[in-house]
PDB file of N, CA and C in Angstrom:
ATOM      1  N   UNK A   1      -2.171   5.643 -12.479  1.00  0.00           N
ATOM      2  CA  UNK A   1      -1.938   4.244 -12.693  1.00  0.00           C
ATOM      3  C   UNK A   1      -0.441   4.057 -12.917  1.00  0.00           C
ATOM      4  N   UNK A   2      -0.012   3.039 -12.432  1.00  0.00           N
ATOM      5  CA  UNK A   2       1.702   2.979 -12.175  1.00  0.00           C
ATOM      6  C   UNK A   2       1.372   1.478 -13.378  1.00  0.00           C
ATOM      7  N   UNK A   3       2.420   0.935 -13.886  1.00  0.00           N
ATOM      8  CA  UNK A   3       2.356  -0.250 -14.574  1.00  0.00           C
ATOM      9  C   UNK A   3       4.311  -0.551 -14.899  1.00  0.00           C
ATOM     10  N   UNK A   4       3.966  -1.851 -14.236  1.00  0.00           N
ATOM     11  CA  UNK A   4       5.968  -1.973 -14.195  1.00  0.00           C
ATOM     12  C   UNK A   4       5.908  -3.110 -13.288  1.00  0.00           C
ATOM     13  N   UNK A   5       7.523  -3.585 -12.841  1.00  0.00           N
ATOM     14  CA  UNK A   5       7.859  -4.445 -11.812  1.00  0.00           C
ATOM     15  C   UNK A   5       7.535  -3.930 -10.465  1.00  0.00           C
ATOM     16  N   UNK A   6       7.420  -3.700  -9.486  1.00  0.00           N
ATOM     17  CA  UNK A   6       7.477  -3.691  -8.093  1.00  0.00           C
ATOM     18  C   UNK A   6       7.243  -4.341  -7.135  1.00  0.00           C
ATOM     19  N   UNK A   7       8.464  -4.102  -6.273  1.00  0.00           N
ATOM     20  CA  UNK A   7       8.314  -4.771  -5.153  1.00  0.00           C
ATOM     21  C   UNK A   7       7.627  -3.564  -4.065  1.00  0.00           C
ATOM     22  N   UNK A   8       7.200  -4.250  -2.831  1.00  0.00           N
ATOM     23  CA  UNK A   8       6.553  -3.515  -1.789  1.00  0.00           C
ATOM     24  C   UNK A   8       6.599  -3.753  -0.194  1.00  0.00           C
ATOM     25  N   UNK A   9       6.624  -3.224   0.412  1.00  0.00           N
ATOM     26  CA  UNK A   9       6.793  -3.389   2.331  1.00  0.00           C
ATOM     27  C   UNK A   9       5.695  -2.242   2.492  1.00  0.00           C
ATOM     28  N   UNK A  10       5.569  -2.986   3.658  1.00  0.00           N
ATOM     29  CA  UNK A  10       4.212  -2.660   4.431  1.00  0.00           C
ATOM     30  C   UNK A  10       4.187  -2.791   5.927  1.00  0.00           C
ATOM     31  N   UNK A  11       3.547  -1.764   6.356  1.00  0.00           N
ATOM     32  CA  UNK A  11       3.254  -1.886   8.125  1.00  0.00           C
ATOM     33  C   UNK A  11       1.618  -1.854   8.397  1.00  0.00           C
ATOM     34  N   UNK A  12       1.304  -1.767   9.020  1.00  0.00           N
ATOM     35  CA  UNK A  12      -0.409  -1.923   9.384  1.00  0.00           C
ATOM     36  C   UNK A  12      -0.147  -1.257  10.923  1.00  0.00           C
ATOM     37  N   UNK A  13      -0.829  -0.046  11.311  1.00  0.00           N
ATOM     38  CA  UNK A  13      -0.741   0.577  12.100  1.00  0.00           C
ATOM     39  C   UNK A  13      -1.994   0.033  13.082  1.00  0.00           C
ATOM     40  N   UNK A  14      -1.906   0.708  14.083  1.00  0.00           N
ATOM     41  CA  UNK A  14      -2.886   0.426  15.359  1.00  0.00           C
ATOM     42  C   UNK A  14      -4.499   0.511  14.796  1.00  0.00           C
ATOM     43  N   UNK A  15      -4.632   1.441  14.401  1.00  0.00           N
ATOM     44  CA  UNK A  15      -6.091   1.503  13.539  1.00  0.00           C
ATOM     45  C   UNK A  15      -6.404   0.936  12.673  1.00  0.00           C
ATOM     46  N   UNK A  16      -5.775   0.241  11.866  1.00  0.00           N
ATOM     47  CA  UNK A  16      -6.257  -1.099  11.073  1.00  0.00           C
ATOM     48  C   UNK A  16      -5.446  -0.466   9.649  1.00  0.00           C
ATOM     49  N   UNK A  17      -4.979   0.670   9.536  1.00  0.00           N
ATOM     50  CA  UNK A  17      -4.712   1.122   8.399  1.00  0.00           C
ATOM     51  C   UNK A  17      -3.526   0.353   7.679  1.00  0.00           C
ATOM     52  N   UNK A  18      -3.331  -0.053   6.433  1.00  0.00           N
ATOM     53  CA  UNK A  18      -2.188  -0.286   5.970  1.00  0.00           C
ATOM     54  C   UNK A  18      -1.606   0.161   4.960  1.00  0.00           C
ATOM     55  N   UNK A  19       0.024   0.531   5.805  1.00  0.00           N
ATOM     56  CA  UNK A  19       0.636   1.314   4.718  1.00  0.00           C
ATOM     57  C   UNK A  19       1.566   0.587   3.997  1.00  0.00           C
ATOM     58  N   UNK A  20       2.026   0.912   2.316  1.00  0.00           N
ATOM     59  CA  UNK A  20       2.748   0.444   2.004  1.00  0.00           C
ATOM     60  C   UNK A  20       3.461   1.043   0.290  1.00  0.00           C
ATOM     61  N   UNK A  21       4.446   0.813   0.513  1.00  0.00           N
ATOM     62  CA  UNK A  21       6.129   2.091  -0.134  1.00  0.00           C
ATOM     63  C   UNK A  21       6.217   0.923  -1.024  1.00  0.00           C
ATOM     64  N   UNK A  22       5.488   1.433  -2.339  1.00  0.00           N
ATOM     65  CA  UNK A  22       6.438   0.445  -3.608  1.00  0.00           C
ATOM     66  C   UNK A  22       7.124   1.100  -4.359  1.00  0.00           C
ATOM     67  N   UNK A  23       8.220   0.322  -4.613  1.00  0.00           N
ATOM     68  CA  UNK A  23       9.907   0.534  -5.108  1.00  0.00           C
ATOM     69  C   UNK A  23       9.723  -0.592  -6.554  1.00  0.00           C
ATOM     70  N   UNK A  24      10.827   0.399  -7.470  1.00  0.00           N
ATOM     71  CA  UNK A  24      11.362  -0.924  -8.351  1.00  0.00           C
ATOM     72  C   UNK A  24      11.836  -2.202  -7.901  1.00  0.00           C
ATOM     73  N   UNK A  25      11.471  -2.735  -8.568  1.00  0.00           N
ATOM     74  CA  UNK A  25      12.252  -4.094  -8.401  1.00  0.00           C
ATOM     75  C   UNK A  25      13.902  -4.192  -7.882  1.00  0.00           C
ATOM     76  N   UNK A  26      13.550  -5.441  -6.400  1.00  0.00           N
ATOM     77  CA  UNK A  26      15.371  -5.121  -6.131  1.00  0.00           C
ATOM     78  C   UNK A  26      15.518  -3.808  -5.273  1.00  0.00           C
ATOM     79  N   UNK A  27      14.819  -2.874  -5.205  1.00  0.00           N
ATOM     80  CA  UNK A  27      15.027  -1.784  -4.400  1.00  0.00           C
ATOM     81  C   UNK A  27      14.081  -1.446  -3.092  1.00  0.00           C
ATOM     82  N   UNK A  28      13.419  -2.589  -2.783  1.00  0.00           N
ATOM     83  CA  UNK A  28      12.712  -2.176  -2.080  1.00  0.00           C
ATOM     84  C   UNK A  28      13.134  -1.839  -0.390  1.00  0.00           C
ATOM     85  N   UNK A  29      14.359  -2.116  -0.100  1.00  0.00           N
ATOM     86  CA  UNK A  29      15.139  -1.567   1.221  1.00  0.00           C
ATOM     87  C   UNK A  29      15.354  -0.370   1.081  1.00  0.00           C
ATOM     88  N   UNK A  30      15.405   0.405  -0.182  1.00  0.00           N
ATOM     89  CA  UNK A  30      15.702   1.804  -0.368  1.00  0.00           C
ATOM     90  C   UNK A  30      14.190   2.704   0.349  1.00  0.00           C
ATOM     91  N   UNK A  31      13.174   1.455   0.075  1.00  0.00           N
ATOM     92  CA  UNK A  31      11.770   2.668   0.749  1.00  0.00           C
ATOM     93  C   UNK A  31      11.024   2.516   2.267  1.00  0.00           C
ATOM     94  N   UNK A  32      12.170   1.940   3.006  1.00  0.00           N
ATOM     95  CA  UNK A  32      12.348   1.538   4.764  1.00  0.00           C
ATOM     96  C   UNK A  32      12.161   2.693   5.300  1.00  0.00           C
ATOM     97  N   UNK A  33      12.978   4.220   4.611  1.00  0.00           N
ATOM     98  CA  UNK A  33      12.754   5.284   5.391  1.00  0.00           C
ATOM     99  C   UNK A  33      11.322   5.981   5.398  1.00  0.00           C
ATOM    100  N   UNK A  34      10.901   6.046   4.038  1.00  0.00           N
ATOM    101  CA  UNK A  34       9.261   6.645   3.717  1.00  0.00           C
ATOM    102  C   UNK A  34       8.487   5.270   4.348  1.00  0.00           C
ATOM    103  N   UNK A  35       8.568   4.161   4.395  1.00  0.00           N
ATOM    104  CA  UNK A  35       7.635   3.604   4.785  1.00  0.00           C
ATOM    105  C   UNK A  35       7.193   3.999   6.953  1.00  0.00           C
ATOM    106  N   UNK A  36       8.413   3.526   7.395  1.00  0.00           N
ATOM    107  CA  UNK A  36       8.911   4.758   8.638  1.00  0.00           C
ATOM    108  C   UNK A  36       8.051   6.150   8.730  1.00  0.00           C
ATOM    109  N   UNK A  37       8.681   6.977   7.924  1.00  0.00           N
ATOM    110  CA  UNK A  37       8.252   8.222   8.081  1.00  0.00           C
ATOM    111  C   UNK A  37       6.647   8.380   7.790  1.00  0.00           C
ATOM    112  N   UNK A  38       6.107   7.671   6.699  1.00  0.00           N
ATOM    113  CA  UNK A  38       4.557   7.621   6.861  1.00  0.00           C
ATOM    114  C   UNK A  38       3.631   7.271   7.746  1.00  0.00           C
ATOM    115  N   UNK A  39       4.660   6.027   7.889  1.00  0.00           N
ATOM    116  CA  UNK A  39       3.389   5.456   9.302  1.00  0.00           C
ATOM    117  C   UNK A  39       3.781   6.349  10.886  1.00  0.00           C
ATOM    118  N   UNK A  40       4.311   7.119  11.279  1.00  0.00           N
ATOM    119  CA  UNK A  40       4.505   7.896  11.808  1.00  0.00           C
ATOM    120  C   UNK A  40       4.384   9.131  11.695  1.00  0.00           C
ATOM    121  N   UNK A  41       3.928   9.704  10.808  1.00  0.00           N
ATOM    122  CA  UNK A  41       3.178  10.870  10.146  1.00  0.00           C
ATOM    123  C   UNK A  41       1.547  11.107  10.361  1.00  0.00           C
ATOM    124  N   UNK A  42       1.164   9.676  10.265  1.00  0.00           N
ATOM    125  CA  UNK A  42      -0.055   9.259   9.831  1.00  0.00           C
ATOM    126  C   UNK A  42      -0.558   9.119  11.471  1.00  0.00           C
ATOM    127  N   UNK A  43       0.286   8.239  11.928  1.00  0.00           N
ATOM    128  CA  UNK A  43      -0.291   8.338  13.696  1.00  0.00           C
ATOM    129  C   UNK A  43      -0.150   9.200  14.268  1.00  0.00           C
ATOM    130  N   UNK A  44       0.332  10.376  13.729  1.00  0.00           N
ATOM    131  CA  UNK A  44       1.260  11.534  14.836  1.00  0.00           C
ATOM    132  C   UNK A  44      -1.036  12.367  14.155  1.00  0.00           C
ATOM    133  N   UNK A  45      -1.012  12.375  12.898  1.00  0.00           N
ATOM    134  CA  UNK A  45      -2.063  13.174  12.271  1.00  0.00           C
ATOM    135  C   UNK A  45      -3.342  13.070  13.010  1.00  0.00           C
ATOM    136  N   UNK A  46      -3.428  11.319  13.136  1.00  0.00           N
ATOM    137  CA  UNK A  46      -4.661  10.715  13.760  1.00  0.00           C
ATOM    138  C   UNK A  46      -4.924  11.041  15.655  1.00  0.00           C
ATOM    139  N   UNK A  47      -3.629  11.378  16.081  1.00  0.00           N
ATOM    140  CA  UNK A  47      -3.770  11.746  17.368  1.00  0.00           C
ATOM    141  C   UNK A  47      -3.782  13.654  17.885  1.00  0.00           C
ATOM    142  N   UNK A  48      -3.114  14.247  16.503  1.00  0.00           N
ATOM    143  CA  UNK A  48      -3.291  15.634  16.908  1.00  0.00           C
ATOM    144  C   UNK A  48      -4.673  15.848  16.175  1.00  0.00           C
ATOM    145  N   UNK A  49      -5.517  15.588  15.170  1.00  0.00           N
ATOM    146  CA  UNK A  49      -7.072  16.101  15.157  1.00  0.00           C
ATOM    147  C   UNK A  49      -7.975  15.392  15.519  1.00  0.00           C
ATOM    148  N   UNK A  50      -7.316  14.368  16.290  1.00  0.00           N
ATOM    149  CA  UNK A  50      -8.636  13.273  17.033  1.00  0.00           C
ATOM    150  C   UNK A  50      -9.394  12.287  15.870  1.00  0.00           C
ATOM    151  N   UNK A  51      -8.968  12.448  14.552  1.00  0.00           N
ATOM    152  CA  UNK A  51      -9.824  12.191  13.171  1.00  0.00           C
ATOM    153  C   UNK A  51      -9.031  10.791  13.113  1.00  0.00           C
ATOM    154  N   UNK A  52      -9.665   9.833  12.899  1.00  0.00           N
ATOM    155  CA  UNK A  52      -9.278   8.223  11.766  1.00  0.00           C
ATOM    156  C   UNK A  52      -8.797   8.986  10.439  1.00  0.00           C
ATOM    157  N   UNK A  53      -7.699   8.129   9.883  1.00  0.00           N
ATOM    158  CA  UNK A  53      -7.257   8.028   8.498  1.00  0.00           C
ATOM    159  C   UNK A  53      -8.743   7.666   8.006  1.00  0.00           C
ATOM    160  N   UNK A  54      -9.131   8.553   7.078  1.00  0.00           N
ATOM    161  CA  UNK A  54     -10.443   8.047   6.450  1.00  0.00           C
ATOM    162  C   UNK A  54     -10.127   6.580   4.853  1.00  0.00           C
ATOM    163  N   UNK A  55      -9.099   6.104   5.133  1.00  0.00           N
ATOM    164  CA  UNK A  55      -8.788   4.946   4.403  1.00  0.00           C
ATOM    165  C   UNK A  55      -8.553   3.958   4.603  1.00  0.00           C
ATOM    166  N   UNK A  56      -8.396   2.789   3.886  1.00  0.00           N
ATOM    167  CA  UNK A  56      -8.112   1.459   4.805  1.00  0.00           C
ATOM    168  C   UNK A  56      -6.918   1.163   4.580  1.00  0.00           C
ATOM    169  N   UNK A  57      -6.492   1.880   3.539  1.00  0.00           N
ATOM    170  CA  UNK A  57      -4.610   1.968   3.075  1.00  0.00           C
ATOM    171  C   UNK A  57      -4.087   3.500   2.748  1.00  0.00           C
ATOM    172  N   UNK A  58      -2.777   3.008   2.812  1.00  0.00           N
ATOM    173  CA  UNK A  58      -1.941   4.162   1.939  1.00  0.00           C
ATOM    174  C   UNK A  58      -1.353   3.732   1.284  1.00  0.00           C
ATOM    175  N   UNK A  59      -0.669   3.849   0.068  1.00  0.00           N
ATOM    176  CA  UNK A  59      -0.208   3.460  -1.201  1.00  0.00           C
ATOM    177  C   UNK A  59       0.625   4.493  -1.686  1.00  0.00           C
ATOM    178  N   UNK A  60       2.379   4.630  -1.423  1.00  0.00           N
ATOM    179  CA  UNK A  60       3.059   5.184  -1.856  1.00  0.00           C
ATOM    180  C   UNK A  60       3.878   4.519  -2.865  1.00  0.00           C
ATOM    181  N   UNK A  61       4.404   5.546  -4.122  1.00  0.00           N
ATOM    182  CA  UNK A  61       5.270   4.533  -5.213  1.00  0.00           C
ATOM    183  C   UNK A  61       6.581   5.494  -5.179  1.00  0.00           C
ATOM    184  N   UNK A  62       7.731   4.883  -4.935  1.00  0.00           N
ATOM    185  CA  UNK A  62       8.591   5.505  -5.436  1.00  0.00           C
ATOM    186  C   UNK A  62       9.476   5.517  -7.230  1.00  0.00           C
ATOM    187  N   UNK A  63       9.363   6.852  -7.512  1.00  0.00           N
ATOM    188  CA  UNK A  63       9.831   6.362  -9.015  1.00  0.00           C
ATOM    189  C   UNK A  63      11.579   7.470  -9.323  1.00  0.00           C
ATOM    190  N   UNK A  64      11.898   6.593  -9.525  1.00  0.00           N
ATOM    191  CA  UNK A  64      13.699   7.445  -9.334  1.00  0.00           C
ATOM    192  C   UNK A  64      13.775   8.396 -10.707  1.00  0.00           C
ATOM    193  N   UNK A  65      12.880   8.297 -11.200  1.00  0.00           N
ATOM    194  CA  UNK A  65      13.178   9.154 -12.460  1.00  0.00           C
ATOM    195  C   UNK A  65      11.988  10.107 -12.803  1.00  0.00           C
ATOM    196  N   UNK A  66      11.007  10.310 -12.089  1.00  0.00           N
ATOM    197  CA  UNK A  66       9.731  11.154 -12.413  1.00  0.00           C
ATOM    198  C   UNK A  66      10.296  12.177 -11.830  1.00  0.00           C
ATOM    199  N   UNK A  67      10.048  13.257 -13.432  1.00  0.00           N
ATOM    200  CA  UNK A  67      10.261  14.735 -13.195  1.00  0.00           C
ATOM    201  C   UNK A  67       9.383  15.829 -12.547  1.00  0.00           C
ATOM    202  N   UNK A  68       8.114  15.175 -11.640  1.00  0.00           N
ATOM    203  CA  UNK A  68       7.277  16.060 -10.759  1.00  0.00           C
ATOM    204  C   UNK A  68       7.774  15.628  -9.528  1.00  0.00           C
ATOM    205  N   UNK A  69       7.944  16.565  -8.393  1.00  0.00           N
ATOM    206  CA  UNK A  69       8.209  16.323  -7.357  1.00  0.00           C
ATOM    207  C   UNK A  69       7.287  15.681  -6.541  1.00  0.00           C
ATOM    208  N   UNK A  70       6.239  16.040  -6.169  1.00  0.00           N
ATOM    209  CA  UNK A  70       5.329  15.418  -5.154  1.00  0.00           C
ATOM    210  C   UNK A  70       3.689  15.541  -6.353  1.00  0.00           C
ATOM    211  N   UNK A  71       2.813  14.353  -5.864  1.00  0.00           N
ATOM    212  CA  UNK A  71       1.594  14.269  -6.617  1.00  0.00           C
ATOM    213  C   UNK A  71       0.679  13.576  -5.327  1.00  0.00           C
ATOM    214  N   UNK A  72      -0.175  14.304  -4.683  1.00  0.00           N
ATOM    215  CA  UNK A  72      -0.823  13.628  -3.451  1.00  0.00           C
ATOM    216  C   UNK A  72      -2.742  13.575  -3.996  1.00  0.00           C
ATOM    217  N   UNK A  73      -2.868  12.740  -4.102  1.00  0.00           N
ATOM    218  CA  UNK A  73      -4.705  12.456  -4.350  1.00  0.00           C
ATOM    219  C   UNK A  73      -4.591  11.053  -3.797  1.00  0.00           C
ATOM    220  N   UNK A  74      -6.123  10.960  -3.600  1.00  0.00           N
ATOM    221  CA  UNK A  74      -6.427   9.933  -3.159  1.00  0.00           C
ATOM    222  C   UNK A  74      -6.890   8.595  -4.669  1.00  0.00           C
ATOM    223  N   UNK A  75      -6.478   9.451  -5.862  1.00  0.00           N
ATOM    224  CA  UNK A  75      -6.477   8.354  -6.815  1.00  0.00           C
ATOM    225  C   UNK A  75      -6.961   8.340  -8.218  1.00  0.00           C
TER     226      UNK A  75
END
């Protein structure tokens, strides 16, 4: 659970999926590149195992000060 200001951008890919990179407040041009790099990750995934994103979103947060590097679950 995240709890704070954020702003957010979003793309919605060919399969209905939608992704979207929330940033602090005010920073949300800083998460143009991960939002990019996901949704192109995600279509590159869905076309090399033939498999649907089994979700109807993705939900990335960026936090400039969390001392774990990466944390991936579905929630």
């Amino acid at each position: 659970m995240i709890i704070g200001k954020f702003d957010f951008i979003e793309e919605s890919l060919e399969s209905g999926v939608t992704a979207r990179v929330y940033t602090p407040s005010g920073l949300v041009e800083k998460g143009r590149y991960t939002l990019d790099l996901a949704v192109k990750t995600l279509k590159f995934y869905e076309e090399y195992f033939d498999i649907p994103y089994p979700l109807a979103k993705l939900d990335l947060v960026s936090l400039h000060s969390m001392h774990v590097r990466a944390m991936e679950n579905w929630g």
